[in-house]
C-alpha atoms as a PDB file:
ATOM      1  CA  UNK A   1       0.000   0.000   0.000  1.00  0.00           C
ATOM      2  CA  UNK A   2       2.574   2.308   0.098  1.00  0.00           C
ATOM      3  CA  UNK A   3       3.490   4.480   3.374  1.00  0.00           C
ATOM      4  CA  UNK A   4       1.286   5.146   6.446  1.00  0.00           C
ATOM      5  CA  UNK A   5       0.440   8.830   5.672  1.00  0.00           C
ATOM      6  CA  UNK A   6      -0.150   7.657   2.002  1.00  0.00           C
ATOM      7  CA  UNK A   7      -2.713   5.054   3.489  1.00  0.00           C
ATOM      8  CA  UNK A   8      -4.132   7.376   6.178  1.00  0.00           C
ATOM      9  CA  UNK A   9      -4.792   9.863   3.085  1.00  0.00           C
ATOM     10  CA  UNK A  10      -7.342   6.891   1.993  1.00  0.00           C
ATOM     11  CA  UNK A  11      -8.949   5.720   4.288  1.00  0.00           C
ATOM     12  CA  UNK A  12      -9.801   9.223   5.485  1.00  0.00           C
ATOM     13  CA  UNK A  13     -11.618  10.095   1.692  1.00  0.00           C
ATOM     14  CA  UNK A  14     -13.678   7.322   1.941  1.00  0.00           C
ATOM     15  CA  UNK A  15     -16.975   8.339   3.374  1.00  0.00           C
ATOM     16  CA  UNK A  16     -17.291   7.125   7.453  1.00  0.00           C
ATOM     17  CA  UNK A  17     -19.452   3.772   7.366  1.00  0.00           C
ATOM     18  CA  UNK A  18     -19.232   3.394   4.309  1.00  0.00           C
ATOM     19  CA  UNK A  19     -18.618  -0.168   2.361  1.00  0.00           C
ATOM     20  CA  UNK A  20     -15.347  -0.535   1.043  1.00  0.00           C
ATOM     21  CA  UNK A  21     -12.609  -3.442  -0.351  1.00  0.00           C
ATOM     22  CA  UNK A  22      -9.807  -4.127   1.807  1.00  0.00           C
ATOM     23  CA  UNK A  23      -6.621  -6.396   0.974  1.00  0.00           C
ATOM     24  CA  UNK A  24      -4.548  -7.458   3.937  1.00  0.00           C
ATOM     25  CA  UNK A  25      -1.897 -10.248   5.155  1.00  0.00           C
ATOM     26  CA  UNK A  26      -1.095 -11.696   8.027  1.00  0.00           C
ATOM     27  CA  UNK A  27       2.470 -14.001   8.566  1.00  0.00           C
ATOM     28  CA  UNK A  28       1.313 -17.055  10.367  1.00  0.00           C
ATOM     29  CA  UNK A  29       5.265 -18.088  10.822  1.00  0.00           C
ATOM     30  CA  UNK A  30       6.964 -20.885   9.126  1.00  0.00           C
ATOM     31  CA  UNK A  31       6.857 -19.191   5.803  1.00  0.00           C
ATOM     32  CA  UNK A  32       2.892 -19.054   5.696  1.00  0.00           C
ATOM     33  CA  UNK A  33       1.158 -16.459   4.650  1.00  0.00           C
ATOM     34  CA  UNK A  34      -2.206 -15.830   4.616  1.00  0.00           C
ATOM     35  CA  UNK A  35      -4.060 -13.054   2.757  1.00  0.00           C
ATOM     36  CA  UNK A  36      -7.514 -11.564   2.959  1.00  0.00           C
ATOM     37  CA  UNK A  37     -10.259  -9.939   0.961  1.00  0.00           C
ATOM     38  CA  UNK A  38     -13.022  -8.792   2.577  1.00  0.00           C
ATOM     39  CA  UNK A  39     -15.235  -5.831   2.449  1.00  0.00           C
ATOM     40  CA  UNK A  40     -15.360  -3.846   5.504  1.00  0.00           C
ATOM     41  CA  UNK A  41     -16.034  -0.354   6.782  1.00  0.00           C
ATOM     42  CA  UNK A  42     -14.601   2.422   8.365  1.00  0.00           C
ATOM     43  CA  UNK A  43     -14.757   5.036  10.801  1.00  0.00           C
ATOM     44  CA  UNK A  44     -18.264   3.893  12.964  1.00  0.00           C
ATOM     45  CA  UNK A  45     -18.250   3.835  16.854  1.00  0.00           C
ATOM     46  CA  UNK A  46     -18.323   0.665  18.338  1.00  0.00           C
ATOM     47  CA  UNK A  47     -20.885   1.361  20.456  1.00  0.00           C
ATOM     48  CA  UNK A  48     -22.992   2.377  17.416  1.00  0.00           C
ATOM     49  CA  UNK A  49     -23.234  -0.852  15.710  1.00  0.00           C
ATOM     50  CA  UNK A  50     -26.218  -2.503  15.707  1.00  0.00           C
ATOM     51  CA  UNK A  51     -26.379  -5.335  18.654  1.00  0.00           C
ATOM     52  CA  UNK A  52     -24.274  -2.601  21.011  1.00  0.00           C
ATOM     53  CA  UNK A  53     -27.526  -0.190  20.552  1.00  0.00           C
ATOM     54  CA  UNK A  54     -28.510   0.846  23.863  1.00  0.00           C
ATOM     55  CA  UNK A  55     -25.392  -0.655  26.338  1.00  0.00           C
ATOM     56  CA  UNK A  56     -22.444   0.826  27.671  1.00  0.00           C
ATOM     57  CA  UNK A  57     -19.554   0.121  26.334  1.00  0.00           C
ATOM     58  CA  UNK A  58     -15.882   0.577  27.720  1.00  0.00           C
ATOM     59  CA  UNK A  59     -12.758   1.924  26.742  1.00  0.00           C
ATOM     60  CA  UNK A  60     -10.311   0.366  23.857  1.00  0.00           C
ATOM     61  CA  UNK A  61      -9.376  -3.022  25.613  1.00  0.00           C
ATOM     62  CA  UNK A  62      -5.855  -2.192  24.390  1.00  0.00           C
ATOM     63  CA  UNK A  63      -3.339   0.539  23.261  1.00  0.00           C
ATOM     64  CA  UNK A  64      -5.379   4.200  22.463  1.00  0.00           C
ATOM     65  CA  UNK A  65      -6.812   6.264  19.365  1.00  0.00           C
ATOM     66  CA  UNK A  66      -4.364   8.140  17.165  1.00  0.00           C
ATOM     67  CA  UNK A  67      -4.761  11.870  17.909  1.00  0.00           C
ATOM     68  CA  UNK A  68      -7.144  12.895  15.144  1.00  0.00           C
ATOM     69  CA  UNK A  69      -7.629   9.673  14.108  1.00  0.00           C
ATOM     70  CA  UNK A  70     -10.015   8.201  16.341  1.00  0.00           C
ATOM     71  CA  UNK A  71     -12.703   5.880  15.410  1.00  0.00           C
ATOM     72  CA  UNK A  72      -9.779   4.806  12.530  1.00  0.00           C
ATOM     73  CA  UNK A  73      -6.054   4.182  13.906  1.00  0.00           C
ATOM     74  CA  UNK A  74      -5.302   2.740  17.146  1.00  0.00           C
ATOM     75  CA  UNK A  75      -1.742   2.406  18.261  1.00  0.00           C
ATOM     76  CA  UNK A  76      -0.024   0.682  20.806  1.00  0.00           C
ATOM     77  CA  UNK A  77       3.338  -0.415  22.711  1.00  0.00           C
ATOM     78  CA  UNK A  78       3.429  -4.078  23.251  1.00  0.00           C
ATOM     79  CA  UNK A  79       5.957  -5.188  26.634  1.00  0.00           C
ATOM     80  CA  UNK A  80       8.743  -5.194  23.852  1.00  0.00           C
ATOM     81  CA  UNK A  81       8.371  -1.613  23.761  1.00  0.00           C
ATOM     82  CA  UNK A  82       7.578  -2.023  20.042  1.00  0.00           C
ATOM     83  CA  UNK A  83       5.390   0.340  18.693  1.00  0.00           C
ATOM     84  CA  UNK A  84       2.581  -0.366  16.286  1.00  0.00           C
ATOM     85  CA  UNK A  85      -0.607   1.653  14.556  1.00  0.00           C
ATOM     86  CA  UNK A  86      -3.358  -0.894  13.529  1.00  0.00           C
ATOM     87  CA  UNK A  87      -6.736   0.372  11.456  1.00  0.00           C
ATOM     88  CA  UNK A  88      -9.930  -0.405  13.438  1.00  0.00           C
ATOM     89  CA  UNK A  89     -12.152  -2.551  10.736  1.00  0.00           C
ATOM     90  CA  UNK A  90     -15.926  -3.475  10.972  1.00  0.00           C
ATOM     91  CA  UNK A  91     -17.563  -6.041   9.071  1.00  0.00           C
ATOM     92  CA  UNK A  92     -19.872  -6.090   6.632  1.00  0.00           C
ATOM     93  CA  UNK A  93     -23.359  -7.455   7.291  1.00  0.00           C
ATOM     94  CA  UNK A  94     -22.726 -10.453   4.750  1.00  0.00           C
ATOM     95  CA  UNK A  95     -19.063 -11.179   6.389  1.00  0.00           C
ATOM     96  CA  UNK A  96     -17.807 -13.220   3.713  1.00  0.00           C
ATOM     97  CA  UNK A  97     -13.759 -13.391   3.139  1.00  0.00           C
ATOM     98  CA  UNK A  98     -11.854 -14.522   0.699  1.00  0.00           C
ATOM     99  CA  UNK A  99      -8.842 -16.194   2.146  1.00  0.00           C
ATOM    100  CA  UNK A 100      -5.757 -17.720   0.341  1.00  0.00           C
ATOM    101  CA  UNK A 101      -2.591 -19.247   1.821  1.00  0.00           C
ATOM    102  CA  UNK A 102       0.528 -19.483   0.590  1.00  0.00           C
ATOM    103  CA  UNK A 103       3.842 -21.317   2.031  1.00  0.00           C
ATOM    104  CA  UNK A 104       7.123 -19.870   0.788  1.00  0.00           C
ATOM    105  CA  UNK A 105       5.934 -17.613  -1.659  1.00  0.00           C
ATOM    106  CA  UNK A 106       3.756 -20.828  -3.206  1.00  0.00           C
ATOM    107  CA  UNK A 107       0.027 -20.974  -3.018  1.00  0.00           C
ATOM    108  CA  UNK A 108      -1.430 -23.718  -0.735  1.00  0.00           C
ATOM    109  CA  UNK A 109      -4.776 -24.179   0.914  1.00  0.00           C
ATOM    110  CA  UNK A 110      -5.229 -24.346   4.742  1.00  0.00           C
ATOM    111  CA  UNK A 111      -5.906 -28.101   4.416  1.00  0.00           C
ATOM    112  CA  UNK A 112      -2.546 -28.648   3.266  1.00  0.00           C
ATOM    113  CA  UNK A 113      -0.991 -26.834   5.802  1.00  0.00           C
ATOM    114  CA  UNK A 114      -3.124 -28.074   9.312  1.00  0.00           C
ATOM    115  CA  UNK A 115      -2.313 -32.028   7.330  1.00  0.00           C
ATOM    116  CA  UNK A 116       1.672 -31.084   7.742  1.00  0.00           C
ATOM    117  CA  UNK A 117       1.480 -29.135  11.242  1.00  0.00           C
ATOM    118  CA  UNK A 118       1.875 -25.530   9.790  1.00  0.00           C
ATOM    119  CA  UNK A 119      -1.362 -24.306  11.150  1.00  0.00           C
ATOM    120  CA  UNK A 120      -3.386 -24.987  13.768  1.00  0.00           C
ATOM    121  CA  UNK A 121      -7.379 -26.726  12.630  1.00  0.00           C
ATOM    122  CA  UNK A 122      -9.331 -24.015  13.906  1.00  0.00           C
ATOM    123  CA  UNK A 123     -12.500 -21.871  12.636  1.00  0.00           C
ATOM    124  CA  UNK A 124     -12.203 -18.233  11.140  1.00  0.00           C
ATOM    125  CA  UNK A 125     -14.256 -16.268  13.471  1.00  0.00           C
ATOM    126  CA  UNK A 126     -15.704 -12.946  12.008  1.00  0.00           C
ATOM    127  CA  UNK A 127     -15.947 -10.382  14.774  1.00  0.00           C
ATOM    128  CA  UNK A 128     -18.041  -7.628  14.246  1.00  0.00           C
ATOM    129  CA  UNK A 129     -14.902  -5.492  14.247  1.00  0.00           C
ATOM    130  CA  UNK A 130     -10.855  -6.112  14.389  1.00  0.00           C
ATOM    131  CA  UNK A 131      -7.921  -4.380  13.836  1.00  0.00           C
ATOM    132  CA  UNK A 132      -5.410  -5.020  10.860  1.00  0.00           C
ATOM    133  CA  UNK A 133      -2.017  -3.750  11.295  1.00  0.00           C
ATOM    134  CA  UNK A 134      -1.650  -0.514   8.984  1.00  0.00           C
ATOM    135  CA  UNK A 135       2.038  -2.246   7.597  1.00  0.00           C
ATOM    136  CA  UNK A 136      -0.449  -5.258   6.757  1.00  0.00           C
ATOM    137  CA  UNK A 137      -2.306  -3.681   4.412  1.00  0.00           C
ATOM    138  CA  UNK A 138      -1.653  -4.298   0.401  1.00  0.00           C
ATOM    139  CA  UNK A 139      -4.483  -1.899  -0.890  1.00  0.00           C
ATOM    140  CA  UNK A 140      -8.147  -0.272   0.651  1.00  0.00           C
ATOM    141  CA  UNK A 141     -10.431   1.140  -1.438  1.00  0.00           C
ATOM    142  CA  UNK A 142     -11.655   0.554  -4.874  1.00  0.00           C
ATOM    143  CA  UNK A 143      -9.329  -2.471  -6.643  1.00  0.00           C
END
C-alpha cells in the first residue's frame, strides 16, 4: 500500500461507514502467509453498531486512538516496547472473506498446511470489528 500517511490519506476520503474493499496479510510463521479480501467499513463507533444499541460500552481493551484519528487508527506499545498503529475494521453485514494461503511464496490451501502441522485446525471467526495492522495492508479502497 505504500506508506502510512499515504494510506491514512485513503482511508480518510472514503466516506465514514461506508462499504469498502480491503486487501490485507497476516504471517502465520513458518513461511505461511495468509491473505484476505473482505469488504469492511470504516470510521463507525463501536458502540454504534447494531447489537451494542442501547449498552455501555468501555474503553479500547488495548493501546489508544491516534490523535485525530479516532474511530480509525489505534496504536499501541506491546511489553517489547515495540510500537505499532493498527486500522480499526468493521464487518460487513454479509461477512464473507476470501482467504488464500501461501507457504514460501507458493500458493497452498489451509488443508494442506493443518495435514503437515503448519497451522493450527481451527474456525475463522468474524468479529463484528478487528484491527489489521496498517504495515499489513496491500491496498483499501476501490481495486
Amino acid at each position: 500500500m505504500g506508506n502510512t500517511q499515504n494510506l491514512i490519506n485513503t482511508i480518510l476520503n472514503i466516506k465514514k461507514g461506508a462499504f469498502t474493499k480491503i486487501n490485507y496479510f497476516s504471517d502465520k510463521g513458518n513461511g505461511v502467509i495468509k491473505t484476505t479480501k473482505c469488504v469492511v467499513r470504516l470510521g463507525i463507533s463501536y458502540g454504534n453498531i447494531k447489537h451494542n444499541k442501547n449498552k455501555v460500552v468501555g474503553p479500547l481493551p488495548w493501546g489508544q486512538w491516534v490523535n485525530g484519528l479516532e474511530g480509525y487508527v489505534i496504536e499501541h506499545t506491546n511489553k517489547k516496547g515495540e510500537y505499532k498503529q493498527y486500522l480499526r475494521l468493521y464487518t460487513s453485514a454479509i461477512k464473507s472473506m476470501d482467504i488464500q494461503y501461501t507457504l514460501n511464496g507458493v500458493a497452498t490451501t489451509k488443508e494442506e498446511l493443518i495435514n503437515n502441522g503448519l497451522l493450527k485446525d481451527k474456525p475463522n471467526n468474524i468479529e463484528d470489528c478487528f484491527n489489521v495492522p496498517m504495515d499489513h495492508i496491500l491496498s483499501i479502497g476501490c481495486e
